[in-house]
Protein backbone atom coordinates (compact mmCIF):
# COMPACT_ATOMS: atom_id res chain seq x y z
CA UNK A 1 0.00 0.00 0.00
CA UNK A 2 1.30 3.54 -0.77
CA UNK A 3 2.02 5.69 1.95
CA UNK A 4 0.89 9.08 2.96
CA UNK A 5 2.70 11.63 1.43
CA UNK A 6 3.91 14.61 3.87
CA UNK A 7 2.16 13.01 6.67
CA UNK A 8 3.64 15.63 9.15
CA UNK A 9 0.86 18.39 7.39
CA UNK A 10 -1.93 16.75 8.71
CA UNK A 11 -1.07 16.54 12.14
CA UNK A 12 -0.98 12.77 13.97
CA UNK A 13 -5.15 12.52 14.19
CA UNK A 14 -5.82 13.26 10.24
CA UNK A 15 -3.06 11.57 9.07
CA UNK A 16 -4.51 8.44 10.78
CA UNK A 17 -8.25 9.29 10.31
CA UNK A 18 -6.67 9.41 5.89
CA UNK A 19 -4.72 6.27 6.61
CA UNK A 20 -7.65 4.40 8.20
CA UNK A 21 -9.85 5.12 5.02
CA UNK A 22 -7.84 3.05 3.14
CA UNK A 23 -5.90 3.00 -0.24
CA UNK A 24 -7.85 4.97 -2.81
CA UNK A 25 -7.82 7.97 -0.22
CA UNK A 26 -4.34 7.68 0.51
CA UNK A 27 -3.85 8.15 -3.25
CA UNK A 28 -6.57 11.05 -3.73
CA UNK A 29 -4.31 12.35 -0.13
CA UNK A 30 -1.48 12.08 -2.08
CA UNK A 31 -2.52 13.53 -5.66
CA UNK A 32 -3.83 16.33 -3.78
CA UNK A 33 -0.65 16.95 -1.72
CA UNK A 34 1.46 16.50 -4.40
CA UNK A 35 -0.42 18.65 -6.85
CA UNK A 36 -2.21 21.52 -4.98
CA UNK A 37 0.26 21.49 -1.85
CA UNK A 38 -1.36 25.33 -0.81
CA UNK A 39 -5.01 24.26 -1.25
CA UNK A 40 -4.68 21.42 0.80
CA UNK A 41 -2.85 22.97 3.54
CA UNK A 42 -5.57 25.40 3.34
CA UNK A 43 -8.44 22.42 3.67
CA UNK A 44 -6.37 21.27 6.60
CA UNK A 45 -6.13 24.50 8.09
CA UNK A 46 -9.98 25.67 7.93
CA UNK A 47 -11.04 21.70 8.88
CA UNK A 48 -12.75 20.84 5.61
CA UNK A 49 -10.39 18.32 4.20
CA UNK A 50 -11.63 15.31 5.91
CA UNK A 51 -15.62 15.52 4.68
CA UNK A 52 -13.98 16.32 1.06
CA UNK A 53 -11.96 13.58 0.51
CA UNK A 54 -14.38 11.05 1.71
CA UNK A 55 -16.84 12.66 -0.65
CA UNK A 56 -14.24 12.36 -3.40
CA UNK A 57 -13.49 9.05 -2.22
CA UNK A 58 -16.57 7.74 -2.45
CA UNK A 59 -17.36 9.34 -5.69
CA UNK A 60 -14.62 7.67 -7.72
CA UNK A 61 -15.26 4.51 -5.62
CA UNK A 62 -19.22 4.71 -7.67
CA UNK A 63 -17.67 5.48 -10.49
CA UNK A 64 -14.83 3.24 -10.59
CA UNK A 65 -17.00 0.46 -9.93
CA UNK A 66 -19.80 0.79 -11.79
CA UNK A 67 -17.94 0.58 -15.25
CA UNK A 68 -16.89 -3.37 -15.34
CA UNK A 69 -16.59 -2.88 -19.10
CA UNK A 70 -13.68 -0.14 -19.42
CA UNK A 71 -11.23 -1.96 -17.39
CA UNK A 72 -9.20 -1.78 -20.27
CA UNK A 73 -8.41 2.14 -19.07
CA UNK A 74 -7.07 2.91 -15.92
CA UNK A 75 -8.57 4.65 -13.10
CA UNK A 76 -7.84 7.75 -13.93
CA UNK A 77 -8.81 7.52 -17.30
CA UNK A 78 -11.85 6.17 -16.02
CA UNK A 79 -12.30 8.99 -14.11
CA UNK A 80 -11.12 11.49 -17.02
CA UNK A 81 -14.24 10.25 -18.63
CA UNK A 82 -16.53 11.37 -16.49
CA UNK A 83 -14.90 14.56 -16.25
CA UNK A 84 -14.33 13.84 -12.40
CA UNK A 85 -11.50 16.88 -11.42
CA UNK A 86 -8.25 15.69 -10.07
CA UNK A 87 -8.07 18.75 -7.78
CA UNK A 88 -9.42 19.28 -4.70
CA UNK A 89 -12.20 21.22 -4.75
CA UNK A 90 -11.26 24.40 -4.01
């Protein structure tokens, strides 16, 4: 499994409470780290990261599983397809 990226900007109790969620929010964690570092410091500062990654977790979880017949993309192509954003949403 990957590990959280920059665990130290989430502080001990979100970096667990990301960590417990499993993979797939470990890697939206990560994406979002990694590509917006100042937008998700910001989620993390004003407490709104946690409600919007599970939302975006479980929306590419629906998506990603509901479409048995384009496993011949990945999941972010998948998700390209539906026009789900990358970014957080900020």
């Amino acid at each position: 499994m990957e590990n959280l990226y920059d665990r130290e900007m989430y502080g001990a109790d979100l970096a667990s409470e990301v960590e417990q969620l499993g993979r797939i929010a470990i890697g939206i964690a990560n994406r979002w780290v990694l590509g917006w570092p100042s937008v998700a410091q910001r989620m993390v500062e004003n407490g709104t990261y946690l409600n919007l990654l599970i939302s975006q977790v479980e929306l590419e979880k629906t998506i990603l599983s509901n479409e048995p017949g384009m496993r011949h993309l990945s999941p972010s192509e998948i998700l390209s397809v539906y026009e789900i954003r990358e970014a957080p949403p900020y």
